[in-house]
C-alpha atoms as a PDB file:
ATOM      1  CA  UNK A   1      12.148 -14.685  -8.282  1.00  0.00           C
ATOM      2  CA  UNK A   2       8.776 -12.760  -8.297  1.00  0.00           C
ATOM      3  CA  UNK A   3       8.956  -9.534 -10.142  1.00  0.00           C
ATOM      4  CA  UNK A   4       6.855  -6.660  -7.981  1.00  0.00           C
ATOM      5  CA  UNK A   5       5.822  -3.122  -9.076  1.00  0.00           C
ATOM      6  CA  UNK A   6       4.899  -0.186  -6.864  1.00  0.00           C
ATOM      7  CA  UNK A   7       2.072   1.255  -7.997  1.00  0.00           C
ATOM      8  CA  UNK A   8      -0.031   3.153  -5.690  1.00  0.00           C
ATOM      9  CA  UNK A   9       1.025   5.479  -2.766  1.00  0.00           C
ATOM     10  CA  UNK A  10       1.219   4.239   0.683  1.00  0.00           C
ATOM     11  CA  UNK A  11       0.549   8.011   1.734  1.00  0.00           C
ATOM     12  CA  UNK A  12      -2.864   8.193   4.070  1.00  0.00           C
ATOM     13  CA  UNK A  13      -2.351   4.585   4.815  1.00  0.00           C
ATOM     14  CA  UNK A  14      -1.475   3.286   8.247  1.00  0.00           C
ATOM     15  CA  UNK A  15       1.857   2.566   9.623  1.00  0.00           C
ATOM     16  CA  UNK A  16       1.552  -0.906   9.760  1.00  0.00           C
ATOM     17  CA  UNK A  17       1.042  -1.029   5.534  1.00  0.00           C
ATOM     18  CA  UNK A  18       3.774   1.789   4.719  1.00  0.00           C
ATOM     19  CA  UNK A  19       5.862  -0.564   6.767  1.00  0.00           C
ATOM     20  CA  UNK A  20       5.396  -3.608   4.601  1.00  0.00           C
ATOM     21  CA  UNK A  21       5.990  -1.431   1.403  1.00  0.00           C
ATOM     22  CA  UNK A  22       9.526  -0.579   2.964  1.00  0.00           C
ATOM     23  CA  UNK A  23      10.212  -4.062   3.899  1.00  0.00           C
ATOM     24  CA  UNK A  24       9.671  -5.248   0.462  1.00  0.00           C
ATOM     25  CA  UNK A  25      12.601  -2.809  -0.405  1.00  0.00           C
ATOM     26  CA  UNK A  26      10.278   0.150  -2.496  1.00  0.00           C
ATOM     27  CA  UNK A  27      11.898   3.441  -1.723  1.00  0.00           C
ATOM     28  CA  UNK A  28       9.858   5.380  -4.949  1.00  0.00           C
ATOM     29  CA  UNK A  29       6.728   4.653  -7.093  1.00  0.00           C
ATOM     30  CA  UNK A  30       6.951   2.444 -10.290  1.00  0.00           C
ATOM     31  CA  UNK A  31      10.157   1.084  -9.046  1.00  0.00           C
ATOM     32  CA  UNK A  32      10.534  -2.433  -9.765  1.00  0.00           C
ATOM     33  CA  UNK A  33      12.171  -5.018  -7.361  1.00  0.00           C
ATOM     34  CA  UNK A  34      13.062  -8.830  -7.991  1.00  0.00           C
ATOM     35  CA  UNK A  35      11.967 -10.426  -4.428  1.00  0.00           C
ATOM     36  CA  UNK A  36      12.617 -14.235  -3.602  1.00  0.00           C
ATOM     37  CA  UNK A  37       9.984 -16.407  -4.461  1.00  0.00           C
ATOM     38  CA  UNK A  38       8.975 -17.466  -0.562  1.00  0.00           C
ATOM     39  CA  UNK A  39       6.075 -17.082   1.790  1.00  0.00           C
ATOM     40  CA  UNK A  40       7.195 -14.813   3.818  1.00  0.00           C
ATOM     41  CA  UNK A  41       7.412 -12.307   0.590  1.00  0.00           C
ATOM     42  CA  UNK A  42       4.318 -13.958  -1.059  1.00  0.00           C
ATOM     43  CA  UNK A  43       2.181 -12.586   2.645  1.00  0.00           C
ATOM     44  CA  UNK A  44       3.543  -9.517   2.071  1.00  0.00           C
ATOM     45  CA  UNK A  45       2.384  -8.821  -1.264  1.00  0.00           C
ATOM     46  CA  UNK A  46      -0.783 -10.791  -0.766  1.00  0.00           C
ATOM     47  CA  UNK A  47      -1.065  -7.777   2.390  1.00  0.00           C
ATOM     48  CA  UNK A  48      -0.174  -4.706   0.323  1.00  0.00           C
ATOM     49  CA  UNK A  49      -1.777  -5.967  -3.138  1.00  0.00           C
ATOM     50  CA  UNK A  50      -3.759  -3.078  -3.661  1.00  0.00           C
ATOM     51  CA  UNK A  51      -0.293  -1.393  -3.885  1.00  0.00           C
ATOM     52  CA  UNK A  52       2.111  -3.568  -5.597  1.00  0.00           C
ATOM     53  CA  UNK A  53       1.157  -5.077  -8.664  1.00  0.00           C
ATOM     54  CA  UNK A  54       3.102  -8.744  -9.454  1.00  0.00           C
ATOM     55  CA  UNK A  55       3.947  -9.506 -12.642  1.00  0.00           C
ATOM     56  CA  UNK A  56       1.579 -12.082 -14.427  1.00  0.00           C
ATOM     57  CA  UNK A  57      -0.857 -11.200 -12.029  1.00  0.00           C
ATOM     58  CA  UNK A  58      -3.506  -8.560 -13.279  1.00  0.00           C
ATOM     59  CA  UNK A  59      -3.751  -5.643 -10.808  1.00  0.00           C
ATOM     60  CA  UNK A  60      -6.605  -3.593 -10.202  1.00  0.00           C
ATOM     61  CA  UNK A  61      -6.489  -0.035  -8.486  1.00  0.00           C
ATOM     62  CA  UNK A  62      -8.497   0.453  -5.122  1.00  0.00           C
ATOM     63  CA  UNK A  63     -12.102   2.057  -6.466  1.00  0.00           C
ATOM     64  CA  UNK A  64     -12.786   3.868  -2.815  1.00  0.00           C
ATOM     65  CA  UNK A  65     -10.152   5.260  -0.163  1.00  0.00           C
ATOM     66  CA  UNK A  66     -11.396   1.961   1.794  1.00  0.00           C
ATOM     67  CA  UNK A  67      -8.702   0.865   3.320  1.00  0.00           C
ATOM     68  CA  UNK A  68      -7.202   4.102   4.487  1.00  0.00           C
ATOM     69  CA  UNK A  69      -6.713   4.877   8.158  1.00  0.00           C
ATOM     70  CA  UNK A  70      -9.993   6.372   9.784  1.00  0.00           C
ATOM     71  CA  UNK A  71      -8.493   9.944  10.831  1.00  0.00           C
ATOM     72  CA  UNK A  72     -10.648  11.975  13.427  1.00  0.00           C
ATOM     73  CA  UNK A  73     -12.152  15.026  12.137  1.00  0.00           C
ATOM     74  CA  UNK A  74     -11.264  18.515  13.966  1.00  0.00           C
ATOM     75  CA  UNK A  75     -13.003  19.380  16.845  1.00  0.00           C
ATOM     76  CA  UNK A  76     -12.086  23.372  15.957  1.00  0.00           C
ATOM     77  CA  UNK A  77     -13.939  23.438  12.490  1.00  0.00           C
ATOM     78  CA  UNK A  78     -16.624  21.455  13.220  1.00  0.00           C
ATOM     79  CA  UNK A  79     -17.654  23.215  17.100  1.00  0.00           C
ATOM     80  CA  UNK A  80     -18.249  26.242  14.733  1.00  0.00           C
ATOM     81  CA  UNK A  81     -21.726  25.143  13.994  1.00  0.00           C
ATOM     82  CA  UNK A  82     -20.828  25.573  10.045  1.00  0.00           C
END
């Protein structure tokens, strides 16, 4: 069994990573989870592991918002000229 935290929220991320936090069973930060020691579990943490933090493993926060989902910026407040 691999012991996972969730450490980091999967807010501003895109779909595709809040969906792997889900599937890992997190439902609310810090919440730890006892997953089955497999690959299909270890890919999913490997994915998300600027998220979830494994125990034994050291995990380091994200410095920049790098891997965040490029949003377009609004064509309203930018047209202004400002």
């Amino acid at each position: 069994m691999i012991k996972a935290t969730w450490k980091k929220s999967a807010i501003g991320y895109d779909p595709e990573t809040r969906a792997t936090v889900a599937s890992l069973g997190f439902r609310r930060l810090n919440q730890v989870r006892e997953l089955p020691d497999n690959d299909a579990v270890r890919g999913m943490l490997k994915k998300v592991s600027f998220l979830v933090a494994v125990e034994g493993e050291a995990w380091v926060p994200p410095r920049r918002a790098r891997y965040k989902a490029p949003r377009k910026r609004s064509a309203k407040k930018h047209s202004r000229g400002h």
